[in-house]
Protein backbone atom coordinates (compact mmCIF):
# COMPACT_ATOMS: atom_id res chain seq x y z
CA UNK A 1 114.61 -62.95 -25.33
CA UNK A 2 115.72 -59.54 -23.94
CA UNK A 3 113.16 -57.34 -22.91
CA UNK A 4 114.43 -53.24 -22.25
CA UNK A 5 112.49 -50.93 -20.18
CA UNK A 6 111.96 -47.43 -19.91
CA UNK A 7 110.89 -44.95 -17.76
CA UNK A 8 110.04 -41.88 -18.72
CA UNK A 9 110.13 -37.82 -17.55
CA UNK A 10 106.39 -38.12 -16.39
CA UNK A 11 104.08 -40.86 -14.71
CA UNK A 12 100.86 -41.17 -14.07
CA UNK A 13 99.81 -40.78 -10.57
CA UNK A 14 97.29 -44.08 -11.11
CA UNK A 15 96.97 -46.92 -13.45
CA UNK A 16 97.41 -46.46 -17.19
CA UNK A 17 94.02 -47.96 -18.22
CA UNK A 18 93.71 -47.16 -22.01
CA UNK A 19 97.10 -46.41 -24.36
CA UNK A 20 97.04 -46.01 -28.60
CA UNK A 21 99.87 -45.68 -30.95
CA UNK A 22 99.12 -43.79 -34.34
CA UNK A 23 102.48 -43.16 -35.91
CA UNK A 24 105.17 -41.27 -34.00
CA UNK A 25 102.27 -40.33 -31.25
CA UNK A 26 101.49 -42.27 -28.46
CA UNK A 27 98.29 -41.18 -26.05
CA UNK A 28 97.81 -42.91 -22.40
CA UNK A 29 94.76 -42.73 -20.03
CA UNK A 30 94.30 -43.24 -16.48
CA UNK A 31 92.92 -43.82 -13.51
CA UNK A 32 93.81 -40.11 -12.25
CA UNK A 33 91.40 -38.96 -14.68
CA UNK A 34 94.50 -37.50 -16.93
CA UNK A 35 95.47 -38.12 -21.09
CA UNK A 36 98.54 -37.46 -21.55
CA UNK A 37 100.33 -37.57 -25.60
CA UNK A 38 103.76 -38.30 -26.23
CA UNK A 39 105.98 -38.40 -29.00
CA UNK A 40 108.11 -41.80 -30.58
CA UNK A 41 111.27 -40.79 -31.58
CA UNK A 42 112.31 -41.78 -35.39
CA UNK A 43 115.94 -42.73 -34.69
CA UNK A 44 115.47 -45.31 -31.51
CA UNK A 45 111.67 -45.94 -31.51
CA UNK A 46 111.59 -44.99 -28.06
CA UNK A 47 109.03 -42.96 -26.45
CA UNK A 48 110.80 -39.63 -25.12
CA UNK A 49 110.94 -38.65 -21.88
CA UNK A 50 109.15 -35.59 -21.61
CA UNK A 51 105.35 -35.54 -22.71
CA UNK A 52 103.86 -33.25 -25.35
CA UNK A 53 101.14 -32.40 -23.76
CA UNK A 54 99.04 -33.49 -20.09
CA UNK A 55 95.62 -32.98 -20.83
CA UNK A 56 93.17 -32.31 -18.22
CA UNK A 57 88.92 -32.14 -17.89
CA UNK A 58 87.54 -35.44 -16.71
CA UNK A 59 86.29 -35.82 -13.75
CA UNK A 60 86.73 -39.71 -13.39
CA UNK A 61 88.82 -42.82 -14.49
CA UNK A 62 89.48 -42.31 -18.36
CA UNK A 63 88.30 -45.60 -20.20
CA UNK A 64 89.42 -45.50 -23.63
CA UNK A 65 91.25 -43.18 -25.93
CA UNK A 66 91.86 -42.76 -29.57
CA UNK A 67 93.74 -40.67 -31.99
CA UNK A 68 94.56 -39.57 -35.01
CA UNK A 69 97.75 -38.00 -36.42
CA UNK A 70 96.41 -37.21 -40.14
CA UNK A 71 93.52 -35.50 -38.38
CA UNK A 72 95.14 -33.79 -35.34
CA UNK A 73 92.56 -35.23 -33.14
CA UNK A 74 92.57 -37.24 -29.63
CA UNK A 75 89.36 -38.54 -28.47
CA UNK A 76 89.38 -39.60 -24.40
CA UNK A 77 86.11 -41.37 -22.93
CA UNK A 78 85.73 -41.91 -19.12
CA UNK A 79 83.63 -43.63 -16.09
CA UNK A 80 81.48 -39.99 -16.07
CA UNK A 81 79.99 -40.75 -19.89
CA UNK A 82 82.00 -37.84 -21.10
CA UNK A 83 84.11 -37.83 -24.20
CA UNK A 84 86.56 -34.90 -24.53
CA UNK A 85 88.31 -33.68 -27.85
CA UNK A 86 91.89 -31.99 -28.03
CA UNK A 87 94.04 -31.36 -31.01
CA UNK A 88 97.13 -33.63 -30.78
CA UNK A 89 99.81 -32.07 -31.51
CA UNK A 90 99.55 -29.05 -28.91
CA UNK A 91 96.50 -30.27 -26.64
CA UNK A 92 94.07 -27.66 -27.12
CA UNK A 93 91.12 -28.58 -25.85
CA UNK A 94 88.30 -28.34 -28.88
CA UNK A 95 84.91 -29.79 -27.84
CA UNK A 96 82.85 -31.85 -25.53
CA UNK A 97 80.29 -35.07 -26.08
CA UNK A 98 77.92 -36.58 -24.04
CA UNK A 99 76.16 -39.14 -25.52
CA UNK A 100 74.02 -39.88 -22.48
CA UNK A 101 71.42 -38.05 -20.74
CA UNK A 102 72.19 -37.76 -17.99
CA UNK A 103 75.95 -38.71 -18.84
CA UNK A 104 77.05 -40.29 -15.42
CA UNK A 105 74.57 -42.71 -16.11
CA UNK A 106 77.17 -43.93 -19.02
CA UNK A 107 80.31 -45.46 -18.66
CA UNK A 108 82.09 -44.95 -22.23
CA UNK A 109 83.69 -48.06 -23.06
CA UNK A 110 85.24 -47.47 -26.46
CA UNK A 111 86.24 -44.74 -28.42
CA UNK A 112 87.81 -44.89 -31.82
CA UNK A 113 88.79 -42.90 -35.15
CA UNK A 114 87.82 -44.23 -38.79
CA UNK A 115 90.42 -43.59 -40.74
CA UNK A 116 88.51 -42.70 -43.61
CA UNK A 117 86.23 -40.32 -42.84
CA UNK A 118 87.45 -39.39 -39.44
CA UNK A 119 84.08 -40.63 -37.84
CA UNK A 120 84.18 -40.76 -34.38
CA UNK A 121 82.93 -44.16 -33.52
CA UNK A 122 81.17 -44.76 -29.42
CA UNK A 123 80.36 -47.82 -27.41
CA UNK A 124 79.01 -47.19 -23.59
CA UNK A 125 77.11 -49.19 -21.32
CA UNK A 126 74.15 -47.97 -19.90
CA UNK A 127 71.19 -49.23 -16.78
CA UNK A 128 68.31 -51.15 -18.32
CA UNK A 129 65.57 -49.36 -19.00
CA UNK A 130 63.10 -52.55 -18.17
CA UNK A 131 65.57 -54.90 -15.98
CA UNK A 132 66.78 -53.12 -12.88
CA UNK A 133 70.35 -54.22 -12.32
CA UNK A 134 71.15 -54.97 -16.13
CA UNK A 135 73.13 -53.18 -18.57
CA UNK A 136 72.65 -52.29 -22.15
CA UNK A 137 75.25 -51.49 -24.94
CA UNK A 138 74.79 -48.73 -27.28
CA UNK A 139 76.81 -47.30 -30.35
CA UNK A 140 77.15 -43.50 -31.28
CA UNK A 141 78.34 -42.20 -34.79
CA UNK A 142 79.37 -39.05 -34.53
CA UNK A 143 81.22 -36.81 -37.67
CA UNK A 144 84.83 -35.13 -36.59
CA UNK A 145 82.90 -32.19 -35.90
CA UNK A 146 81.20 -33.86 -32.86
CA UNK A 147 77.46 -34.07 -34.49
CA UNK A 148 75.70 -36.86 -33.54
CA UNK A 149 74.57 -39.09 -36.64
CA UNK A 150 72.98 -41.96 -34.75
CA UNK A 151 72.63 -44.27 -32.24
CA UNK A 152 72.11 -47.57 -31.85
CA UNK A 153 71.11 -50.26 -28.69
CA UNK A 154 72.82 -53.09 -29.46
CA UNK A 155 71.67 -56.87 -28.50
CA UNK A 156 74.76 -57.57 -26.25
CA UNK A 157 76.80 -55.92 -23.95
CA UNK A 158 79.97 -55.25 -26.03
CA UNK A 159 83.20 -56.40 -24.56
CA UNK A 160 85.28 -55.87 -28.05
CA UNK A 161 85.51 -53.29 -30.64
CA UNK A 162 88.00 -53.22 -33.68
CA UNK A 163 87.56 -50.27 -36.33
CA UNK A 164 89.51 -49.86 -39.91
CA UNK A 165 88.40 -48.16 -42.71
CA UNK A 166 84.95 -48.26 -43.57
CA UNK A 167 84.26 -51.15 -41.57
CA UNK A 168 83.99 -51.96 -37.47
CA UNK A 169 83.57 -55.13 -36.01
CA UNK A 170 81.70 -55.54 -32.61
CA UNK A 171 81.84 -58.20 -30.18
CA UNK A 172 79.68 -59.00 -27.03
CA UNK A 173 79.44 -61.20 -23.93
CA UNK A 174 76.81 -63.69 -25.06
CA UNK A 175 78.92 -64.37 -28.37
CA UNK A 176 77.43 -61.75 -31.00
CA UNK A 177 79.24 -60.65 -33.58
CA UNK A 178 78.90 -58.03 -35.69
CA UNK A 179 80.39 -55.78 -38.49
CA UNK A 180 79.22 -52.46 -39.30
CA UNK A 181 79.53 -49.92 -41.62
CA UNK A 182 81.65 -46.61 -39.64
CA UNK A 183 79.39 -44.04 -41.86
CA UNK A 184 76.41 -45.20 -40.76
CA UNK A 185 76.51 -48.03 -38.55
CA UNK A 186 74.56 -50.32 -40.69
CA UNK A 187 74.86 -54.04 -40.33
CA UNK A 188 76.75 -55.88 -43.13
CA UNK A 189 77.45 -59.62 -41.43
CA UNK A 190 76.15 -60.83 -38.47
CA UNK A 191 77.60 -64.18 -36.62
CA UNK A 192 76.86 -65.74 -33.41
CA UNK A 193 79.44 -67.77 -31.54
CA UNK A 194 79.43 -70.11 -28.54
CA UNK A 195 80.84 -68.11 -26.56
CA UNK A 196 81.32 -64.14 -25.23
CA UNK A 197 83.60 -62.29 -27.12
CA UNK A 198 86.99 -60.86 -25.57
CA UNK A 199 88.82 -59.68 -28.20
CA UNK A 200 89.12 -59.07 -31.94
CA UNK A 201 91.83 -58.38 -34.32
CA UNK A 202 92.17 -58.62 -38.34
CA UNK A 203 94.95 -59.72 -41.10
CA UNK A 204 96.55 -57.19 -43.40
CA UNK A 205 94.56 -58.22 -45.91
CA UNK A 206 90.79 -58.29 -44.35
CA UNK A 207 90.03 -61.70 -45.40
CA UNK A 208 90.07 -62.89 -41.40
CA UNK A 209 89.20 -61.91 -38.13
CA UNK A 210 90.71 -63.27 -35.24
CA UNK A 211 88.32 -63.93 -32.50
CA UNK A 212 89.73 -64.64 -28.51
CA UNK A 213 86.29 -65.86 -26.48
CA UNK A 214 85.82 -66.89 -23.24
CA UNK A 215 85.74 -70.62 -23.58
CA UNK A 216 89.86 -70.06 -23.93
CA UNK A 217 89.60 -69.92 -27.23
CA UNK A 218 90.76 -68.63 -30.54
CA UNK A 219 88.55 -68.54 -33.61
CA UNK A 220 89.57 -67.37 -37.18
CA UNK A 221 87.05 -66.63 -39.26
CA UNK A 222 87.41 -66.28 -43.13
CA UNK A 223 85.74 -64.14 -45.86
CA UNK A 224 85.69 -66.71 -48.95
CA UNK A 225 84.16 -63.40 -51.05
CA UNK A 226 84.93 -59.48 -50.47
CA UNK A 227 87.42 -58.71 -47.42
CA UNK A 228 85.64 -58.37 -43.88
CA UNK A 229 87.45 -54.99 -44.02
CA UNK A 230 88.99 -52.50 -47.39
CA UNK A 231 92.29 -51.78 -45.87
């Protein structure tokens, strides 16, 4: 196999921790607390070499990011507990979140768009409340206009999140596994598995979920019924 490279007009100053595709748009995070978009070209599929925009406003490492080219919307989460909104197309910054109170007590861990509402889904870990030295997981709802809807503590500490649809699926460290409903976070199946969670990823069609865990594993896991997800 032949595998091409390519720089491009701008580069980070850190490590690229966090990257989505959506389309012809690209967004990357990193460690020098920047987002920045760029655009795929439609002739070569490569990304071009000058970004759209660099987007600025964190304070600390950016953890996660999401967009959306239907809605215009990025969504960047970082080490602070902060989640900033731009447009996507021209970077204009358009709101703030913090989740937490006080936010630096939050690191966001996951940030995405469901596609069909434009709910802005929210994982971050956060200190014990009982258990000094312990963390907890909790997941945010919020609509594209940045209200909050709810929030729930999870059981686990996630370590996976995959959203599509009307349906999310969460994964933790001591093997939980969950899938929830993205317009209102209620719990439609609930599995627990041997071992913690790493990743998670879904066919075309819903009817399995692929499952990484940290025995060196790889589970697949089928709906006999309704899809896991409505694509």
């Amino acid at each position: 196999a032949v595998v091409s490279t390519q720089s491009t007009g701008y580069q980070h100053k850190d490590v690229i921790t966090s990257l989505q595709l959506d389309g012809q748009y690209l967004a990357t995070g990193a460690k020098d607390t920047t987002v920045v978009l760029w655009k795929i070209s439609k002739k070569t599929g490569a990304v071009k070499p000058h970004p759209l925009a660099i987007l600025y406003g964190h304070n600390s490492e950016v953890t996660c990011v999401a967009l959306s080219a239907e809605l215009d919307l990025v969504v960047s989460g970082s080490r602070e507990g902060v989640l900033l909104l731009h447009t996507l197309k021209m970077g204009t910054y358009v709101r703030t979140l913090r989740p937490h109170n006080p936010p630096s007590a939050m690191i966001v861990t996951f940030v995405g768009i469901a596609g069909t509402t434009g709910n802005i889904i929210v994982t971050g870990n956060v200190p014990s409340s009982t258990t000094k030295g312990l963390l907890h997981s909790v997941l945010y709802l919020y609509t594209v206009n940045g209200k909050l809807v709810k929030r729930v503590k999870l059981e686990d500490v996630t370590t996976a999140v995959y959203v599509e649809g009307d349906r999310m699926v969460v994964g933790g460290v001591s093997g939980s596994l969950e899938i929830r409903c993205t317009n209102s976070l209620a719990t439609k199946h609930k599995l627990r598995l041997k071992s913690g969670v790493i990743s998670i990823s879904i066919d075309p069609r819903g009817q399995h979920l692929f499952v990484t865990t940290s025995d060196g594993k790889m589970l697949i896991i089928t709906s006999t019924a309704k899809p896991f997800i409505k694509k």
